[in-house]
C-alpha atoms as a PDB file:
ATOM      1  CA  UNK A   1     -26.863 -61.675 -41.058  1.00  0.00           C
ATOM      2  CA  UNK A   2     -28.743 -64.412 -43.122  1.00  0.00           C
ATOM      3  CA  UNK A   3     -27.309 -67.716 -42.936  1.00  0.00           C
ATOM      4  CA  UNK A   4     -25.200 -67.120 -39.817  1.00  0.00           C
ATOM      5  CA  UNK A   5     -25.266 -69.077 -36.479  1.00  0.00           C
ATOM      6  CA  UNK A   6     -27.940 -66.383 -34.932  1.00  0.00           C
ATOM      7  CA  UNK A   7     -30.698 -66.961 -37.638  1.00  0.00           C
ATOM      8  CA  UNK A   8     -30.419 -70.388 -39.328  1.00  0.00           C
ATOM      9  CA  UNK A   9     -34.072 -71.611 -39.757  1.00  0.00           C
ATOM     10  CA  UNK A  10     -35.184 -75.024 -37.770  1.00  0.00           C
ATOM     11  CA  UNK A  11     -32.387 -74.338 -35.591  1.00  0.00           C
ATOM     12  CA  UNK A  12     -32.835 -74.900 -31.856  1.00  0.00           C
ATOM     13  CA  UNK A  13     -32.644 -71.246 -29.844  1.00  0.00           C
ATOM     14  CA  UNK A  14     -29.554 -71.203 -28.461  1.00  0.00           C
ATOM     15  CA  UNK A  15     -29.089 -70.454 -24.394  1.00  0.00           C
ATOM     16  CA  UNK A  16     -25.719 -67.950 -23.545  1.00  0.00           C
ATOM     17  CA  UNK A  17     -25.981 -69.616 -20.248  1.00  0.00           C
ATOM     18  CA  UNK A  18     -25.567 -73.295 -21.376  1.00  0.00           C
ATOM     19  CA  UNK A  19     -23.826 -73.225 -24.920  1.00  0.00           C
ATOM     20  CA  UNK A  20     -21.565 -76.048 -26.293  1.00  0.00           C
ATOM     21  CA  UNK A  21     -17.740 -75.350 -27.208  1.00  0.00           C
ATOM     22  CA  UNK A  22     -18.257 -75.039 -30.614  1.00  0.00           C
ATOM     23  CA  UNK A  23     -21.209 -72.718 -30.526  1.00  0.00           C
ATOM     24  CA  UNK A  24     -20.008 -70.364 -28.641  1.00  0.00           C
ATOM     25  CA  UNK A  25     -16.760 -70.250 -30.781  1.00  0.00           C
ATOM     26  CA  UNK A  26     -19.153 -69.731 -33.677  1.00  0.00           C
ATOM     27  CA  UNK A  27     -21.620 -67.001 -31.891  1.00  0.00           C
ATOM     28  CA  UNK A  28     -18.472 -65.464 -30.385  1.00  0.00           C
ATOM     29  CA  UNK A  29     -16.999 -65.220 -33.815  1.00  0.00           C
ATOM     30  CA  UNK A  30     -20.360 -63.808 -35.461  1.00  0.00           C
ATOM     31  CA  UNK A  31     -20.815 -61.320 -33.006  1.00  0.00           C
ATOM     32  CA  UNK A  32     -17.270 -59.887 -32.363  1.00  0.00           C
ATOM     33  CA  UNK A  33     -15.706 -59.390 -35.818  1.00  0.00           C
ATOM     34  CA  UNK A  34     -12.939 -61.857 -34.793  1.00  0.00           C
ATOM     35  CA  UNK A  35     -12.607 -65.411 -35.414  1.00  0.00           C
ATOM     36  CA  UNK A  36     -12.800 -67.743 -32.289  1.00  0.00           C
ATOM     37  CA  UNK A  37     -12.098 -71.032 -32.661  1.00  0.00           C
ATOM     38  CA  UNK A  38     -13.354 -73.728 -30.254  1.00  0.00           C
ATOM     39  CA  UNK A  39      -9.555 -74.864 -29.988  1.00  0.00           C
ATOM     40  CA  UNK A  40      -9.150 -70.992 -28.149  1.00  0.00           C
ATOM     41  CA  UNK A  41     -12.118 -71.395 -26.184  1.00  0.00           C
ATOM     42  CA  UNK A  42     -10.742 -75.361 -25.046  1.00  0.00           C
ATOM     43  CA  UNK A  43      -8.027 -73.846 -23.772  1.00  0.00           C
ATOM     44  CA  UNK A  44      -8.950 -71.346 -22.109  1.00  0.00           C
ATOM     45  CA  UNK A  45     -11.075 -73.924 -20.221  1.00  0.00           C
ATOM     46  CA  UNK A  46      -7.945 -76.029 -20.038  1.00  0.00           C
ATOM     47  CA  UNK A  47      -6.722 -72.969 -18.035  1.00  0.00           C
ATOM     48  CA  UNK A  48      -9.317 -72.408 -15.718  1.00  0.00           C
ATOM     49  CA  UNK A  49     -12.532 -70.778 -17.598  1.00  0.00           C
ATOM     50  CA  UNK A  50     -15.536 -71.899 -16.063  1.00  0.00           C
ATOM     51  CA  UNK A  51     -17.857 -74.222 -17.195  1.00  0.00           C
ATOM     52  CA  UNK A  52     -21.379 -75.390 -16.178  1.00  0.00           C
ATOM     53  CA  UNK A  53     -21.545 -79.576 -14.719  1.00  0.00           C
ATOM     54  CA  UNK A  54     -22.597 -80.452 -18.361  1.00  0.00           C
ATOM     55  CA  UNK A  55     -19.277 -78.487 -20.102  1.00  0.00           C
ATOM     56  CA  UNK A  56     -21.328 -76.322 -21.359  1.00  0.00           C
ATOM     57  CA  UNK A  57     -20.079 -72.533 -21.421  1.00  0.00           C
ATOM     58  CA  UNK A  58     -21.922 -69.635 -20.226  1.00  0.00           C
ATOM     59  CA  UNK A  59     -21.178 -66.714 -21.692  1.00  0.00           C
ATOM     60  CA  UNK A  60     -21.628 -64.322 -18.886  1.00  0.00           C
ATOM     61  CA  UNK A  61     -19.552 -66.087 -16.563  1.00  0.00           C
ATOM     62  CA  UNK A  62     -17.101 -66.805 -19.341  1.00  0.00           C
ATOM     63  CA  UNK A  63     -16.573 -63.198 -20.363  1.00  0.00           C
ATOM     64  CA  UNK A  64     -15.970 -62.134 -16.526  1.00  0.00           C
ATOM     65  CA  UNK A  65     -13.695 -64.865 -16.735  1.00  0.00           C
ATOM     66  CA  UNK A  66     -11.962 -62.956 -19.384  1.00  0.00           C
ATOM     67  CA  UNK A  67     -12.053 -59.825 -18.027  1.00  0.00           C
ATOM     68  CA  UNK A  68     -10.213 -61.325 -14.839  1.00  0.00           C
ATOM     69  CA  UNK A  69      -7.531 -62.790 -16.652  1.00  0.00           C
ATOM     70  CA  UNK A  70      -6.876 -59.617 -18.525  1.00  0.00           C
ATOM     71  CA  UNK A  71      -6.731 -57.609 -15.415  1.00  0.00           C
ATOM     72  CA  UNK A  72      -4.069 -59.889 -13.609  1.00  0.00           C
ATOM     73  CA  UNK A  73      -6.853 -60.162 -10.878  1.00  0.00           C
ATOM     74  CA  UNK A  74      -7.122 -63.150  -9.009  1.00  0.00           C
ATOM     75  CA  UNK A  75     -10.238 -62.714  -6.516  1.00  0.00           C
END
């Protein structure tokens, strides 16, 4: 995986509970196979995806999130 978003050298660790728009587009899309764009990510936000106070994303919370929607489940 050299030279992806997981193992680029003098790059800060990054935190699945507090990750930026655009990085977790890009760790999404390294790690599932699939392209995800930060554009799919906004608006899914835009539609009611959670977010910490900051904007950031966690992925945890974001994938339940997911899950939910997929289901038709609104509790």
């Amino acid at each position: 995986m050299s030279g992806d978003v997981l193992t680029q050298p003098n790059r800060p660790t990054l935190n699945p509970t507090a990750l930026p728009v655009a990085d977790a587009a890009r760790l999404l899309s390294a790690a599932g196979g699939t392209r995800v764009t930060a554009e799919m990510i906004q608006a899914d936000v835009d539609a009611g995806a959670p977010t910490n106070a900051d904007g950031t994303i966690n992925l945890v919370q974001y994938a339940a999130w997911l899950v939910k929607e997929a289901s038709g489940r609104d509790d």
